[in-house]
Each structure stands twice: as structure tokens, then as C-alpha cells.
Protein backbone atom coordinates (compact mmCIF):
# COMPACT_ATOMS: atom_id res chain seq x y z
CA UNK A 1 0.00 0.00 0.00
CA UNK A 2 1.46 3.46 -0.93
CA UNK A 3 0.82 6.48 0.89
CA UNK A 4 -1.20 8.06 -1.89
CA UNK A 5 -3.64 5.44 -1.45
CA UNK A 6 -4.10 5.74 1.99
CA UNK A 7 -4.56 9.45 1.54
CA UNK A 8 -7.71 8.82 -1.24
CA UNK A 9 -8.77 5.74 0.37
CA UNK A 10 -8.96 6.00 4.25
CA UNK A 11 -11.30 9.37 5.18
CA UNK A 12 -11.74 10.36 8.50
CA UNK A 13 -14.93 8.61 8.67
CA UNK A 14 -13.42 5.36 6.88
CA UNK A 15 -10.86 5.79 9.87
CA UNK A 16 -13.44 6.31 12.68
CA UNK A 17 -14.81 2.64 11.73
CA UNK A 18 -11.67 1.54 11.33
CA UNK A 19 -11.10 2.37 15.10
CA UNK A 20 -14.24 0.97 16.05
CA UNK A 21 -13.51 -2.27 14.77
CA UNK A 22 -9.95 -2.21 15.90
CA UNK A 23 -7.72 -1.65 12.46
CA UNK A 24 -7.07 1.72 12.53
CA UNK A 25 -3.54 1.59 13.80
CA UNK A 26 -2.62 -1.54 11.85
CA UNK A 27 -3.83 0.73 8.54
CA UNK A 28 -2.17 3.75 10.20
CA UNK A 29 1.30 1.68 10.47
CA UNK A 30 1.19 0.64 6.63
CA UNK A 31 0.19 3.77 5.86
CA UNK A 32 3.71 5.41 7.47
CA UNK A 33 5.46 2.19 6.32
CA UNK A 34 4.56 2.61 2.61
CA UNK A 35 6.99 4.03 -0.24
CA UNK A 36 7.92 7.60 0.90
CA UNK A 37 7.73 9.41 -2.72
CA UNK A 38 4.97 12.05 -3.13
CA UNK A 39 2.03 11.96 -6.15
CA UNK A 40 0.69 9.20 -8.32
CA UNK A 41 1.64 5.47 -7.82
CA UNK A 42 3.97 3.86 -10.92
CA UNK A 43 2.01 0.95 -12.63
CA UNK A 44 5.37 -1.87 -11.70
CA UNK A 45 6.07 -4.53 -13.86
CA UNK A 46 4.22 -6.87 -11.60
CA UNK A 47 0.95 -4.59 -12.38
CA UNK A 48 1.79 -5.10 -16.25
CA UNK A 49 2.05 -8.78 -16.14
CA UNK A 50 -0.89 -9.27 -14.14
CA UNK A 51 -2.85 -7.11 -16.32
CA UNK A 52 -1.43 -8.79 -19.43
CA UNK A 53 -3.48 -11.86 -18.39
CA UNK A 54 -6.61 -10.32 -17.30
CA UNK A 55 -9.95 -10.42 -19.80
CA UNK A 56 -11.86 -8.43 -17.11
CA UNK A 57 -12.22 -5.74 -14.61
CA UNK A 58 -15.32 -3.43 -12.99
CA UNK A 59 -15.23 0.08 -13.38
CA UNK A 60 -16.79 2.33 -11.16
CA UNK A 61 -17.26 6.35 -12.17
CA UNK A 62 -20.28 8.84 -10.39
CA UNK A 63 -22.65 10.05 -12.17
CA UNK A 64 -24.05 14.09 -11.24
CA UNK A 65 -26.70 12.93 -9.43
CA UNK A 66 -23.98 11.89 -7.06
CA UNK A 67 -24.90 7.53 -7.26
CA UNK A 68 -22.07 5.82 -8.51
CA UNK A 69 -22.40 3.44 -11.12
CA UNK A 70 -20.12 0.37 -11.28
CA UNK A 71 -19.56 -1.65 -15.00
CA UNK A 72 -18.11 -4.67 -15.96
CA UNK A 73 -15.97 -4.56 -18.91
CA UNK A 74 -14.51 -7.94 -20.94
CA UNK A 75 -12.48 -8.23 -23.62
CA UNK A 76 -9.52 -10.47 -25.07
CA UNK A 77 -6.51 -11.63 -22.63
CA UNK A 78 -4.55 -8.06 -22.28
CA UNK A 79 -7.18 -6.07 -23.84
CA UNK A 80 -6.04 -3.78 -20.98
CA UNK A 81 -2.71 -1.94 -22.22
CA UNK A 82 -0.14 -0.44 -19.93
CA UNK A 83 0.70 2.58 -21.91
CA UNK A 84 3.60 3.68 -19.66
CA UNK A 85 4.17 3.96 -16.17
CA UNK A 86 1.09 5.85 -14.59
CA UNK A 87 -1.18 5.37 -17.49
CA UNK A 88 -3.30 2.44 -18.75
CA UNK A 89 -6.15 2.04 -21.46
CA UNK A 90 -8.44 0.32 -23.35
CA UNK A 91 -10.52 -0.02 -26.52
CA UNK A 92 -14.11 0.51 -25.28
CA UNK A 93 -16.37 -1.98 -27.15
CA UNK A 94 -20.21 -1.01 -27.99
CA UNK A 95 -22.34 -2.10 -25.77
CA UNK A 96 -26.14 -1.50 -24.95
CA UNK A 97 -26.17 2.08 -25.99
CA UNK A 98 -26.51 3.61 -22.66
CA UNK A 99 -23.20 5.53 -22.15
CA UNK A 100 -23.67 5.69 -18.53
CA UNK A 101 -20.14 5.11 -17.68
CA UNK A 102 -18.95 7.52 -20.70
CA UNK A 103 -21.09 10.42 -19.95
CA UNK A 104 -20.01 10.14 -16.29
CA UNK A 105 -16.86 10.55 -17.20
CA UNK A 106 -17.82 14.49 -18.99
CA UNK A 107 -18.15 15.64 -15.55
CA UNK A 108 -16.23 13.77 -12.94
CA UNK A 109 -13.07 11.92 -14.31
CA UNK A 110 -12.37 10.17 -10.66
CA UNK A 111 -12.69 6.25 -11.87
CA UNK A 112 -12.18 3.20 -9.40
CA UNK A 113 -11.20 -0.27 -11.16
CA UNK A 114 -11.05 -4.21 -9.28
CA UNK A 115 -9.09 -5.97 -11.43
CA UNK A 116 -10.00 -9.55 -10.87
CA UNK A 117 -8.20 -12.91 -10.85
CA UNK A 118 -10.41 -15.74 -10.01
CA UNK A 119 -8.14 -18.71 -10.30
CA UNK A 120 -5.33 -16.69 -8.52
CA UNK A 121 -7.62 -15.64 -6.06
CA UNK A 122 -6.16 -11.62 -6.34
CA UNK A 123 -8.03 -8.25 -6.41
CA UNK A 124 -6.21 -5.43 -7.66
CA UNK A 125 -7.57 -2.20 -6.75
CA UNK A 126 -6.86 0.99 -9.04
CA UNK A 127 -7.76 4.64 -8.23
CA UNK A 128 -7.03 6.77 -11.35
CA UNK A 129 -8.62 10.18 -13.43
CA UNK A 130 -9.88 8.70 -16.70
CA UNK A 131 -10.84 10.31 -20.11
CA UNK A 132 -12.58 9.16 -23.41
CA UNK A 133 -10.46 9.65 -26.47
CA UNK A 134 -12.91 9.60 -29.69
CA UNK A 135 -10.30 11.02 -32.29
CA UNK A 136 -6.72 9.24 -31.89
CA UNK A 137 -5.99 6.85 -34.73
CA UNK A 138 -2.78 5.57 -33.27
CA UNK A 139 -3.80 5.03 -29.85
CA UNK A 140 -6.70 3.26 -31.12
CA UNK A 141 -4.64 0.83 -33.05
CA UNK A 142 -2.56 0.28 -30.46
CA UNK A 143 -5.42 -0.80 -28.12
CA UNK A 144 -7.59 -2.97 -30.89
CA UNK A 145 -7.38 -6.67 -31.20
CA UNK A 146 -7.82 -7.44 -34.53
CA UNK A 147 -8.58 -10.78 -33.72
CA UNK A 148 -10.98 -9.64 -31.49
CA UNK A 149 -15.05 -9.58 -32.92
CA UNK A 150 -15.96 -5.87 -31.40
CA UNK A 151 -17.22 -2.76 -32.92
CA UNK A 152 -14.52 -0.12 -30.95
CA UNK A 153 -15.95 3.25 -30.57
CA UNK A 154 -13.08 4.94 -28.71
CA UNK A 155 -10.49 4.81 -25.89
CA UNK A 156 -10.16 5.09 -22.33
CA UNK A 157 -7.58 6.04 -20.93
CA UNK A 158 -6.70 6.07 -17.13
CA UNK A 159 -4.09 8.25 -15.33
CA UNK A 160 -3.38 5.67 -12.59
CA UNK A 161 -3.44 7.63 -9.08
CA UNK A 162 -2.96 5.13 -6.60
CA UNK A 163 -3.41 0.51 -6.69
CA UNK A 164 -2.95 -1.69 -3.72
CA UNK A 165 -3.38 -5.66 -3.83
CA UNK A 166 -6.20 -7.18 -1.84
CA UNK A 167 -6.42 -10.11 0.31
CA UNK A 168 -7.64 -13.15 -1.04
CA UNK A 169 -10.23 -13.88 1.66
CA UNK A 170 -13.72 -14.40 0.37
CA UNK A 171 -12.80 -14.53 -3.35
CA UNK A 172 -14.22 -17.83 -5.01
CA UNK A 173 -11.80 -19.47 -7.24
CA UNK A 174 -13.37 -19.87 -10.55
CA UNK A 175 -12.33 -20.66 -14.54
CA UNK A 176 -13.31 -19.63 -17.97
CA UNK A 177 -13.11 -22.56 -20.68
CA UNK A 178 -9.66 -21.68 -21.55
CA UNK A 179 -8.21 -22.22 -18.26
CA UNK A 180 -9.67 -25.72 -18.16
CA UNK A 181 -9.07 -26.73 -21.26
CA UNK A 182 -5.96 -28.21 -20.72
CA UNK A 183 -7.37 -30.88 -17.76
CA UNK A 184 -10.64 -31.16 -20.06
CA UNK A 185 -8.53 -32.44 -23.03
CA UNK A 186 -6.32 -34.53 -20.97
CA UNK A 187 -10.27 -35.96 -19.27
CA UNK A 188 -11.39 -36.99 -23.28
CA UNK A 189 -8.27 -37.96 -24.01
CA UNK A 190 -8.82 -40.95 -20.58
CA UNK A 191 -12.02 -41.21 -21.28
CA UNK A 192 -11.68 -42.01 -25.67
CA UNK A 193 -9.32 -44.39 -24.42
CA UNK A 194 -11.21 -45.71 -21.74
CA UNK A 195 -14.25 -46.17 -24.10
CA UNK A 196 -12.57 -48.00 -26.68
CA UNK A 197 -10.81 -50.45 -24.43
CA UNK A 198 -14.57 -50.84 -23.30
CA UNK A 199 -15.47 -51.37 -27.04
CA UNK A 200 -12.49 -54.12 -27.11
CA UNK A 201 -13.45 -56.23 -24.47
CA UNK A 202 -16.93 -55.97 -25.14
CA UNK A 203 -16.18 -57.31 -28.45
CA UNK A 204 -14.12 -60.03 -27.56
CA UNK A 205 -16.71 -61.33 -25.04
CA UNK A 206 -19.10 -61.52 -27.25
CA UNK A 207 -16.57 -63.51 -29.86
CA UNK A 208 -16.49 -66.32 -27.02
CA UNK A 209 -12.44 -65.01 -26.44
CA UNK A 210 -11.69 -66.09 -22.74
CA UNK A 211 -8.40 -63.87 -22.83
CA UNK A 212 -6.42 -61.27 -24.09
């Protein structure tokens, strides 16, 4: 935890329940403990590579009637780039035609991102200032798949502020199709030749054979 994110994080009344429950000092103590430079957090390369795997995150903006609005956002393995070190972004796919999250941004550019790893069971947490780029040719081919089956209508770029690293308590381990295909395929694999030396023996019974 970095001092920056203590600072946007842990509000006075954020630290008034923290002392009711007993944490407040602990948090305090990391807090003092954490990297002594002033400003924004640098994404480190343990950031990037965990991002590089990642085909998900929620975003969370606030809208002007003050609610905030959280959204999940998918997209190909690494379809989040780290641009350099305090800024990330993304192509932003078309979705339902609301814009909720996009016209949030017009007016209050404070964003909040958990970047999930199921399997892994890891949370990264991101504060940042993010912006839409509609017009930007070369950013946008930087952040497109082209393997990827989206319409892109822009960018989004983040100015990272502050990330920590959550504990994994509570976080369900669970696994798109890609992760277990390896252990499906080696499961047919067993079970094909399971099945035929079924088919084998089944045949040879029925040929009167009393052995191999």
C-alpha cells in the first residue's frame, strides 16, 4: 500500500470505523510504512504482467446525481494496455447504448477499477482520473485486437493515481473454458481411451475369447 492510497482511500470517517472495529492503527502503520515518494503510484512490472493476463475488470465512475455506477468490462486476454508507467487504457467496445459510464466521465473523471483474478484468487484495486479519447488513430490501433469480434468506438484512458493488492479472503476461485481446457482435453483424451478399451473387451466377449 502506498501512501497516496491511503490518503484517497482512508477518510476520517473510513478511519473512525476503522477504530471501532480495531484496524485503525494496523492501517495507520502501513500507511507510514509505505513508499515515501509524493504523487501518483507507478504501474510496476508486476501490475503489467498481471494485467497482461486479465480479460476483465469493474469500473466504477459517479454520475451528477452523485450515485455511482459500477460496469463490468470484458475483452480479449490483455485487452487492458499499460501505456507507460502511470497510465493504462483500453478499446471501449459497444455495448447496450446507454453511455452511462462515458457520460459520467464528462463531468467527474475520478474512476475506481477491481481488477480480478479468479483462479489466482487476487483483487487489484486501481484509483485513477480517466478520459474518453474519440479522435486518436494511433492510440486506437494500439489498443484494438484485430482478432478480437468488437465494434470499438473509442479509448479510455486512465491516469493511474494510486493501486494496492487485496487479500484473497472471500474470493471464489473460478475458470473460464480456456483455463480448463488443458485438464478437459487430458479428461477426453482418458475417457476415448477408456471407451474403446470398453469397445475391445466388449467385443471379444461376445466372440467367445476367454483372454487377451
Amino acid at each position: 500500500m502506498s501512501k497516496h492510497y491511503a490518503e484517497i482511500a482512508f477518510t476520517a470517517p473510513v478511519a473512525d470505523v476503522q477504530e471501532l472495529h480495531g484496524s485503525q492503527r494496523f492501517y495507520a502503520r502501513r500507511a507510514a510504512q509505505a513508499r515515501p515518494e509524493e504523487g501518483p503510484d507507478a504501474i510496476t512490472p508486476e501490475v503489467r504482467d498481471f494485467l497482461a493476463d486479465r480479460d476483465s475488470f469493474y469500473l466504477a465512475t459517479v454520475g451528477e446525481t452523485g450515485w455511482p455506477y459500477v460496469q463490468f468490462r470484458g475483452g480479449p486476454p490483455g485487452f487492458v494496455h499499460v501505456l507507460d508507467e502511470h497510465r493504462l487504457g483500453w478499446a471501449d467496445f459497444r455495448g447496450n447504448l446507454q453511455y452511462i459510464s462515458t457520460g459520467n466521465l464528462r463531468a467527474d473523471e475520478r474512476v475506481a477499477m477491481i481488477v480480478m483474478d479468479y483462479p489466482s484468487q487476487r483483487r487489484l484495486k486501481i484509483f485513477g482520473h480517466a478520459r474518453a479519447v474519440d479522435v486518436d488513430a494511433e492510440l486506437l490501433a494500439t489498443l484494438t485486437h484485430a482478432d478480437y469480434d468488437a465494434v470499438v468506438e473509442r479509448a479510455v484512458v486512465v491516469t493511474v493515481d494510486a493501486f494496492d493488492w487485496n487479500c484473497p479472503q472471500h474470493i471464489t476461485a473460478r475458470y473460464t473454458l480456456a483455463e480448463l481446457e488443458p485438464r478437459l482435453s487430458a479428461l477426453r483424451g482418458r475417457m476415448a481411451a477408456l471407451e474403446s478399451e470398453n469397445a475391445e473387451l466388449r467385443r471379444r466377449l461376445s466372440a467367445g475369447e476367454n483372454r487377451p
